[in-house]
PDB file of N, CA and C in Angstrom:
ATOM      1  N   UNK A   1     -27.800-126.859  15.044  1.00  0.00           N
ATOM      2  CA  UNK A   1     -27.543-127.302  13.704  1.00  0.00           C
ATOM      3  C   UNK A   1     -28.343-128.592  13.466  1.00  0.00           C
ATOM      4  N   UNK A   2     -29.063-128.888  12.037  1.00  0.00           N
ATOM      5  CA  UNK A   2     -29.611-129.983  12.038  1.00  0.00           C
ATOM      6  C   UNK A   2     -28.934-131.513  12.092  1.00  0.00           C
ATOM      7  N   UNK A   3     -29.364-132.420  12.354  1.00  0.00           N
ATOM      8  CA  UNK A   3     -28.447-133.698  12.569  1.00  0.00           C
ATOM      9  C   UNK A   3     -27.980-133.808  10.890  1.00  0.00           C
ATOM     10  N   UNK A   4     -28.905-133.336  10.217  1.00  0.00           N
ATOM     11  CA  UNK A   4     -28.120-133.552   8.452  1.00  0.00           C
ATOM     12  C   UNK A   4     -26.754-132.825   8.193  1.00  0.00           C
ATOM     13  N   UNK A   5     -26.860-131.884   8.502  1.00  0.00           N
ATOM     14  CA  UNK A   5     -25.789-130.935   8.481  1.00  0.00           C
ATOM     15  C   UNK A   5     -24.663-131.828   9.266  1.00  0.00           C
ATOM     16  N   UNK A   6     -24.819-131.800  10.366  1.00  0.00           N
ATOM     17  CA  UNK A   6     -23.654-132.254  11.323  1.00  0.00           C
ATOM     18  C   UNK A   6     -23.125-133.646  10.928  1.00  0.00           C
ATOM     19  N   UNK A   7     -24.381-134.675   9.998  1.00  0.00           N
ATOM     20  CA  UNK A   7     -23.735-135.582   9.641  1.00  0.00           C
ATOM     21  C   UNK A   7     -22.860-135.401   8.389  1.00  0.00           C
ATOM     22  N   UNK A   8     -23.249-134.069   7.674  1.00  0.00           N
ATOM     23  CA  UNK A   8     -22.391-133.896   6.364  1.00  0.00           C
ATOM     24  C   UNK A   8     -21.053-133.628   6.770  1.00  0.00           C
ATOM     25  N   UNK A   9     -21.320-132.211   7.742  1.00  0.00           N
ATOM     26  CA  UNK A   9     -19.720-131.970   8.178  1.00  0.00           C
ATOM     27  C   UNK A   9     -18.771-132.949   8.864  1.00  0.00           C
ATOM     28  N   UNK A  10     -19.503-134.023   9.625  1.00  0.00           N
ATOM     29  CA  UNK A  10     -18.258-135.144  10.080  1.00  0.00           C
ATOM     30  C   UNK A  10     -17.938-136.111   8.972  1.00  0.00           C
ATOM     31  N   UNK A  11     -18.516-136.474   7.833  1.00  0.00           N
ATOM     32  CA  UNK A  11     -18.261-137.226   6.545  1.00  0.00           C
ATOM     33  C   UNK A  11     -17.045-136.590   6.173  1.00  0.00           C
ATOM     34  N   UNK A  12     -17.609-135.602   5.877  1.00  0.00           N
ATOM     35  CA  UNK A  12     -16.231-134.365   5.247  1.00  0.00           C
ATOM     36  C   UNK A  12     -14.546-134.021   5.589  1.00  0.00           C
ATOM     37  N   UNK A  13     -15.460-134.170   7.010  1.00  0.00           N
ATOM     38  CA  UNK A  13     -13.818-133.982   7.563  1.00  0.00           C
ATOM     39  C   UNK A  13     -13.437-134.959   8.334  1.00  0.00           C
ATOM     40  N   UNK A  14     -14.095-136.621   8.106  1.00  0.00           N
ATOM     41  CA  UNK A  14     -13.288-137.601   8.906  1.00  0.00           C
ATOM     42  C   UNK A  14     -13.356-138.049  10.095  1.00  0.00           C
ATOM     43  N   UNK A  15     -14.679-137.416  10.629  1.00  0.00           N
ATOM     44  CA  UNK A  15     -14.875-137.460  12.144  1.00  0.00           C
ATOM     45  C   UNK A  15     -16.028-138.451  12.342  1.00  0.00           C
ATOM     46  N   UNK A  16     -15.765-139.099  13.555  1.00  0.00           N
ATOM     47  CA  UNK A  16     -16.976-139.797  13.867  1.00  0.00           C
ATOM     48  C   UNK A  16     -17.565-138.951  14.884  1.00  0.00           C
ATOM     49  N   UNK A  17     -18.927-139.901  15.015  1.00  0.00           N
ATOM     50  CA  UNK A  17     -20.523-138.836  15.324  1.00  0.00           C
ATOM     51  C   UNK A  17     -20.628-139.896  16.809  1.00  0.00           C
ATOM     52  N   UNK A  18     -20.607-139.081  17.869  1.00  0.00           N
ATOM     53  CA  UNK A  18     -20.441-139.974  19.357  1.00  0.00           C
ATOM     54  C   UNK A  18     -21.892-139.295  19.792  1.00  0.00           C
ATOM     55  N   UNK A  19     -23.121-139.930  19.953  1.00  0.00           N
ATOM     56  CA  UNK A  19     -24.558-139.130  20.521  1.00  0.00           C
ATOM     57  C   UNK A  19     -25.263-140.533  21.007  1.00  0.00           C
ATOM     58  N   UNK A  20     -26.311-140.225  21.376  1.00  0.00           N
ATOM     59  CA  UNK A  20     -27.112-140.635  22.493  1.00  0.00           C
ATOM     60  C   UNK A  20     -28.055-140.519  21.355  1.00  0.00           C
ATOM     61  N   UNK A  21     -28.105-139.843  20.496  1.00  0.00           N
ATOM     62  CA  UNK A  21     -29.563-139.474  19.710  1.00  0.00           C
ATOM     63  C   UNK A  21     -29.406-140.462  18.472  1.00  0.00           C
ATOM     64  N   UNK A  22     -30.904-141.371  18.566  1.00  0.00           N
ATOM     65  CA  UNK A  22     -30.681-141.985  17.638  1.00  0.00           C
ATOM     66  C   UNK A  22     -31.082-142.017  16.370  1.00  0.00           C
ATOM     67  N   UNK A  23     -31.250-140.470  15.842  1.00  0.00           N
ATOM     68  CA  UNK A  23     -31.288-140.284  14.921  1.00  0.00           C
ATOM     69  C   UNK A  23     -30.036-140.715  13.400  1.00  0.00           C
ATOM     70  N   UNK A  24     -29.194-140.529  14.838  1.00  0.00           N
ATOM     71  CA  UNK A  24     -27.576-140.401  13.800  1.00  0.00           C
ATOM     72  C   UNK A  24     -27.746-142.203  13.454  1.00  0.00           C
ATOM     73  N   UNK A  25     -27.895-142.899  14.102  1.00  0.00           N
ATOM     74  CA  UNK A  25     -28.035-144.049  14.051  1.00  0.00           C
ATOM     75  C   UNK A  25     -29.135-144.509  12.462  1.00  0.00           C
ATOM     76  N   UNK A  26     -30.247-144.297  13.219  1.00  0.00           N
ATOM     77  CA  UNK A  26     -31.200-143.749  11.585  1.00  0.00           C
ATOM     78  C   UNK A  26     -30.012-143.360  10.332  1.00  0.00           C
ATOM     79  N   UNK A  27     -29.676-142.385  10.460  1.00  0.00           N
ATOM     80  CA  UNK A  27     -28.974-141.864   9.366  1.00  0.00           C
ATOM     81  C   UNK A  27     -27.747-142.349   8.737  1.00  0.00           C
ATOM     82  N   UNK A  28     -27.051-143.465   9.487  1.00  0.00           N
ATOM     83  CA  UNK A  28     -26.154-144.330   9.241  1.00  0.00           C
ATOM     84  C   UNK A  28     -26.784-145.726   8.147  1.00  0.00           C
ATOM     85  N   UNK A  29     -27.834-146.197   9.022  1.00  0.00           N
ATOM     86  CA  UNK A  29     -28.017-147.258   8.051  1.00  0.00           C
ATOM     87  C   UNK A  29     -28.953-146.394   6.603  1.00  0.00           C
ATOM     88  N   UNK A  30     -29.220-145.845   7.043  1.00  0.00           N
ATOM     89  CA  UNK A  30     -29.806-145.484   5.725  1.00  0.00           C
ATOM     90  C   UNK A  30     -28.953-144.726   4.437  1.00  0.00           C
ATOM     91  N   UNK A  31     -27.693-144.089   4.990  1.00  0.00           N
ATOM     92  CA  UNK A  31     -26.420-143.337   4.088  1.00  0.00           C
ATOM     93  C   UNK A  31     -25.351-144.418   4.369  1.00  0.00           C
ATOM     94  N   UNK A  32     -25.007-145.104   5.420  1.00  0.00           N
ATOM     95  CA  UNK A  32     -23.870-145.776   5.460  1.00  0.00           C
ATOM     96  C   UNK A  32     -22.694-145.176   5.822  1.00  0.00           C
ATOM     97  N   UNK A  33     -21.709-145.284   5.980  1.00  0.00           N
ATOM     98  CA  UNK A  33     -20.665-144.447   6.219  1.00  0.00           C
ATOM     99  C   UNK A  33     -19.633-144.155   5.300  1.00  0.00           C
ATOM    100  N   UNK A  34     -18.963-143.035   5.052  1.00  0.00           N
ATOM    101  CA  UNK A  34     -18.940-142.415   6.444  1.00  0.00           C
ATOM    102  C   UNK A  34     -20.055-140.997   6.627  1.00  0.00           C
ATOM    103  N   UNK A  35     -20.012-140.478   7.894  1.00  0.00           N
ATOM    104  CA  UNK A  35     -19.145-140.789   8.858  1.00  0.00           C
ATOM    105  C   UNK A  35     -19.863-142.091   9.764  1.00  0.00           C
ATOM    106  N   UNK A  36     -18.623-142.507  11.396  1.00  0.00           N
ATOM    107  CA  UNK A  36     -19.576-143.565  11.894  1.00  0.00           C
ATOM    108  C   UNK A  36     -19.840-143.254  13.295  1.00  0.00           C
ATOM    109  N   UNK A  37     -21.103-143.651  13.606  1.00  0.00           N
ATOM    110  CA  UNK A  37     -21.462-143.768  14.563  1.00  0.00           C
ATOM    111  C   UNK A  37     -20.903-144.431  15.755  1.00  0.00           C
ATOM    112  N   UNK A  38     -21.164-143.945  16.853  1.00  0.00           N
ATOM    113  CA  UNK A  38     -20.869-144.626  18.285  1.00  0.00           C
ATOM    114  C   UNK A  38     -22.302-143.935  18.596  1.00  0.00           C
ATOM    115  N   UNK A  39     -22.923-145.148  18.983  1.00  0.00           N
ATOM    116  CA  UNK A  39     -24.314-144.773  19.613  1.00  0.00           C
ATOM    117  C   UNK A  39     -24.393-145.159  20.976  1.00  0.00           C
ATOM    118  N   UNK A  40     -24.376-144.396  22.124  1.00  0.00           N
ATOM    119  CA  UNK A  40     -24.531-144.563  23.552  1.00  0.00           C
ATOM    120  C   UNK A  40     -25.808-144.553  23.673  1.00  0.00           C
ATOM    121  N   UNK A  41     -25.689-145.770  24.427  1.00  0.00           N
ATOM    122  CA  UNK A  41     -27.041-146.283  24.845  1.00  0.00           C
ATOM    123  C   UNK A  41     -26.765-146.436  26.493  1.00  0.00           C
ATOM    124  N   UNK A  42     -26.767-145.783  27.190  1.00  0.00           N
ATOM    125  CA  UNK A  42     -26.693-145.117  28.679  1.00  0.00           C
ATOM    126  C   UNK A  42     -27.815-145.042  29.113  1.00  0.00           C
ATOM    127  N   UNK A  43     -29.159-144.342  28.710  1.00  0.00           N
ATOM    128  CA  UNK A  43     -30.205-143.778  29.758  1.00  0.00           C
ATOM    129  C   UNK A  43     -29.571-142.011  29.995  1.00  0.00           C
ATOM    130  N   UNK A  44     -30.574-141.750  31.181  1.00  0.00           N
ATOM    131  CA  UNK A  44     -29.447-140.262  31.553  1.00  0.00           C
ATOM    132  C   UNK A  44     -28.217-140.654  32.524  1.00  0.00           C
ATOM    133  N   UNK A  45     -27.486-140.226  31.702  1.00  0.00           N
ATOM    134  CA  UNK A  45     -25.825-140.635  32.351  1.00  0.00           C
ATOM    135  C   UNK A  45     -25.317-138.743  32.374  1.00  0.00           C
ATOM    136  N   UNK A  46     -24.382-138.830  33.496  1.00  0.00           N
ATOM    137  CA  UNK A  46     -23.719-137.474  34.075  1.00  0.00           C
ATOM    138  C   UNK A  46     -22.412-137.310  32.430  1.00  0.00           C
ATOM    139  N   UNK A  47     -21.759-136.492  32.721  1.00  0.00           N
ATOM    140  CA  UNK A  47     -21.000-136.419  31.853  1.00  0.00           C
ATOM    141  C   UNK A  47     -19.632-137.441  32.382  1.00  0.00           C
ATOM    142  N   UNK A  48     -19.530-137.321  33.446  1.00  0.00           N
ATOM    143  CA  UNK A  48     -18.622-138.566  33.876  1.00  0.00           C
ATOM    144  C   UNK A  48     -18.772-139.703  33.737  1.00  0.00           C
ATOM    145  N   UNK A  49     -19.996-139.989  33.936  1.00  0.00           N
ATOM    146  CA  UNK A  49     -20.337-141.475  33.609  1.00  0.00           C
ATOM    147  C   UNK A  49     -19.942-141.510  31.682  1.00  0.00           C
ATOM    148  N   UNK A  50     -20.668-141.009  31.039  1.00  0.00           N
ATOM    149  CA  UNK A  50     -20.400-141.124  29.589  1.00  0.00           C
ATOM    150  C   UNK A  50     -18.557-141.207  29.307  1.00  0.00           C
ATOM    151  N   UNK A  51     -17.910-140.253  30.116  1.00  0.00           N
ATOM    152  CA  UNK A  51     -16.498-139.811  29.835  1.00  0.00           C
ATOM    153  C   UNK A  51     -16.143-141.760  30.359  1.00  0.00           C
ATOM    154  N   UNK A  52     -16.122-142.696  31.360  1.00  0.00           N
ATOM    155  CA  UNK A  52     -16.199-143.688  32.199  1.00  0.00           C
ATOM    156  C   UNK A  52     -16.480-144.634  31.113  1.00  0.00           C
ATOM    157  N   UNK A  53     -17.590-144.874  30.374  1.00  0.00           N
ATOM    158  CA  UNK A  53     -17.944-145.437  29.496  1.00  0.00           C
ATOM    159  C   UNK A  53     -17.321-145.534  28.547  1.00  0.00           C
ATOM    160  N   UNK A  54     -17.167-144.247  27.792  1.00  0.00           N
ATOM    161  CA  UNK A  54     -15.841-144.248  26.279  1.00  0.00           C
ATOM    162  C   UNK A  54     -14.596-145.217  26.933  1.00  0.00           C
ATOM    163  N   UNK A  55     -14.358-144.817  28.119  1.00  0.00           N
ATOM    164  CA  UNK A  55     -12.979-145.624  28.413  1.00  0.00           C
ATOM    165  C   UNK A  55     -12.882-146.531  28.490  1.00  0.00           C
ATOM    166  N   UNK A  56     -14.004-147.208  28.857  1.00  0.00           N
ATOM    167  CA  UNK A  56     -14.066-148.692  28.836  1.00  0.00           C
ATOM    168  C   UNK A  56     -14.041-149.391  28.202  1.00  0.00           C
ATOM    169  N   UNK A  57     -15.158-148.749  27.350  1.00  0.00           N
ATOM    170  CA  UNK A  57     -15.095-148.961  25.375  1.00  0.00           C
ATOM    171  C   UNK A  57     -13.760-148.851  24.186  1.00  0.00           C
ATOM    172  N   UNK A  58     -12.811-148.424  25.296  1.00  0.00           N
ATOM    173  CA  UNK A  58     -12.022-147.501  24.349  1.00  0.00           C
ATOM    174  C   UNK A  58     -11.121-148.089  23.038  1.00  0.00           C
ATOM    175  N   UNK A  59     -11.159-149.880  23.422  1.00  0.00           N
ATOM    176  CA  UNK A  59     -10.765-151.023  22.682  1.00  0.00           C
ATOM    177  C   UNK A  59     -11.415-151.055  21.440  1.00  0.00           C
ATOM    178  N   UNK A  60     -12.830-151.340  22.113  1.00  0.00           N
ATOM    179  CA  UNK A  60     -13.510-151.592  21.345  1.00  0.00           C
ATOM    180  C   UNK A  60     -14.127-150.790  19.930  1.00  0.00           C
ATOM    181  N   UNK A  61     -13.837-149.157  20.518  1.00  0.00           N
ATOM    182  CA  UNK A  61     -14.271-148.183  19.784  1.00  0.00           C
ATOM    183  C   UNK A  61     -12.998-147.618  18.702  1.00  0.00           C
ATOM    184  N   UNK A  62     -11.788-148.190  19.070  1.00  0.00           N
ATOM    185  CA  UNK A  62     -10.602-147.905  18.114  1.00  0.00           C
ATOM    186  C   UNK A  62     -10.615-149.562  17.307  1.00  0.00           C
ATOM    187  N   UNK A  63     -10.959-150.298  17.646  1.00  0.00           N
ATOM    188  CA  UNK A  63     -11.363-151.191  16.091  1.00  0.00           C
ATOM    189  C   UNK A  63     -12.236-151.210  15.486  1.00  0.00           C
ATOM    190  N   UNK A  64     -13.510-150.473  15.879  1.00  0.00           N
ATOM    191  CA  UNK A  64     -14.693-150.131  15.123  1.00  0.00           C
ATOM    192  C   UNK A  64     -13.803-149.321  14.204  1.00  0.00           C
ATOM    193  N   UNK A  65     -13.359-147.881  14.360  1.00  0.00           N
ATOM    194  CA  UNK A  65     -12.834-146.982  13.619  1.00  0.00           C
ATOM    195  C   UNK A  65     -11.991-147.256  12.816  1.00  0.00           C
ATOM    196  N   UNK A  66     -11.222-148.550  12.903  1.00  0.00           N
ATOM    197  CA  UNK A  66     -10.092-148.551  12.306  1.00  0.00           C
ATOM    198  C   UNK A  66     -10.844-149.492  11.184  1.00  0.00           C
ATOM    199  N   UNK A  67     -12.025-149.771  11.501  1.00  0.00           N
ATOM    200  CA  UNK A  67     -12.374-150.733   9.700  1.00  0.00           C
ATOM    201  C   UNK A  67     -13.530-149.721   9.164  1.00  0.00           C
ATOM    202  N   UNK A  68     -13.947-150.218   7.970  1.00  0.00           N
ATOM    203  CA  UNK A  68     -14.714-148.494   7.467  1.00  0.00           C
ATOM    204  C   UNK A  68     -15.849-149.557   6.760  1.00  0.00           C
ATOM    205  N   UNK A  69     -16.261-150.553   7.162  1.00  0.00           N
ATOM    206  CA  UNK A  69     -17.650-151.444   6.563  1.00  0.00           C
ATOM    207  C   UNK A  69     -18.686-151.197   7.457  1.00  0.00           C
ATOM    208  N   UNK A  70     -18.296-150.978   8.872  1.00  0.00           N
ATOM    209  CA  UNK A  70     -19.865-150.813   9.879  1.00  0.00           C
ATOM    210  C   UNK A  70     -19.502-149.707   9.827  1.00  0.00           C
ATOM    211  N   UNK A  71     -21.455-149.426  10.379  1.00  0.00           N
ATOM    212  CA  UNK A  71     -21.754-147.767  10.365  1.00  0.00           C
ATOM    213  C   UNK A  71     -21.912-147.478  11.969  1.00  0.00           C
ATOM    214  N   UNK A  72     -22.186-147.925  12.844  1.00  0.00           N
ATOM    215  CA  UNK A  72     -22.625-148.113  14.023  1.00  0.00           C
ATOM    216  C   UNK A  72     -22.123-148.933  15.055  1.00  0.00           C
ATOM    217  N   UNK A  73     -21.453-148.637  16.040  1.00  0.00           N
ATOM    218  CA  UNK A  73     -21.120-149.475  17.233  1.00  0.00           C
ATOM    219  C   UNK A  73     -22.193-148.645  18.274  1.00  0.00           C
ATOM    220  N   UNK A  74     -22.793-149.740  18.784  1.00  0.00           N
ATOM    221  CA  UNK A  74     -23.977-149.653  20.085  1.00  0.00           C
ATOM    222  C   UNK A  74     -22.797-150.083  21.401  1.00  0.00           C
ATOM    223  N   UNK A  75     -22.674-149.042  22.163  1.00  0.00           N
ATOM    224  CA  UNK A  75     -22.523-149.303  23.280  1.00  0.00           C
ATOM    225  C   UNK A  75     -23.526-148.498  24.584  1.00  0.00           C
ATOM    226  N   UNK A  76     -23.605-149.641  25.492  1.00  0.00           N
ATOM    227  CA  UNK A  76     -24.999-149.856  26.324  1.00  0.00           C
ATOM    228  C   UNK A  76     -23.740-149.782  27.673  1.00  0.00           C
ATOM    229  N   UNK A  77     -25.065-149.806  28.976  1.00  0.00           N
ATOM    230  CA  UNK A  77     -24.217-149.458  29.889  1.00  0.00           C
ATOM    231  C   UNK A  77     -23.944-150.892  30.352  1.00  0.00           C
TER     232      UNK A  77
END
């Protein structure tokens, strides 16, 4: 599916957009939200490592969500 599409359908239905690709990122500042970004900035990470990461983040990524002015939280490893 194209990243346009996928960014329409998470607007729509309320979801935030969790990728590595920084397109979605692109597409945030330029539409704004919603929906919002969590942009992982890892490198190649296993799926555990990424799963390891959200958790760590996991503070940080439920007060991003809970305000609706930023489009983008960058988390790096």
């Amino acid at each position: 599916m194209p990243d346009i599409e996928i960014w329409r359908f998470a607007g729509e239905q309320e979801y935030c957009i969790v990728s590595a690709n920084s397109d979605f990122n692109q597409l945030a500042f330029v539409n704004g939200p919603p929906p919002q970004v969590v942009w992982l900035r890892l490198g190649t990470a296993t799926t555990e490592e990424i799963c390891d990461c959200l958790r760590q983040h996991k503070s940080a990524i439920e007060t991003f969500l809970a305000q609706d002015e930023e489009a983008v939280l960058e988390i790096t490893s």
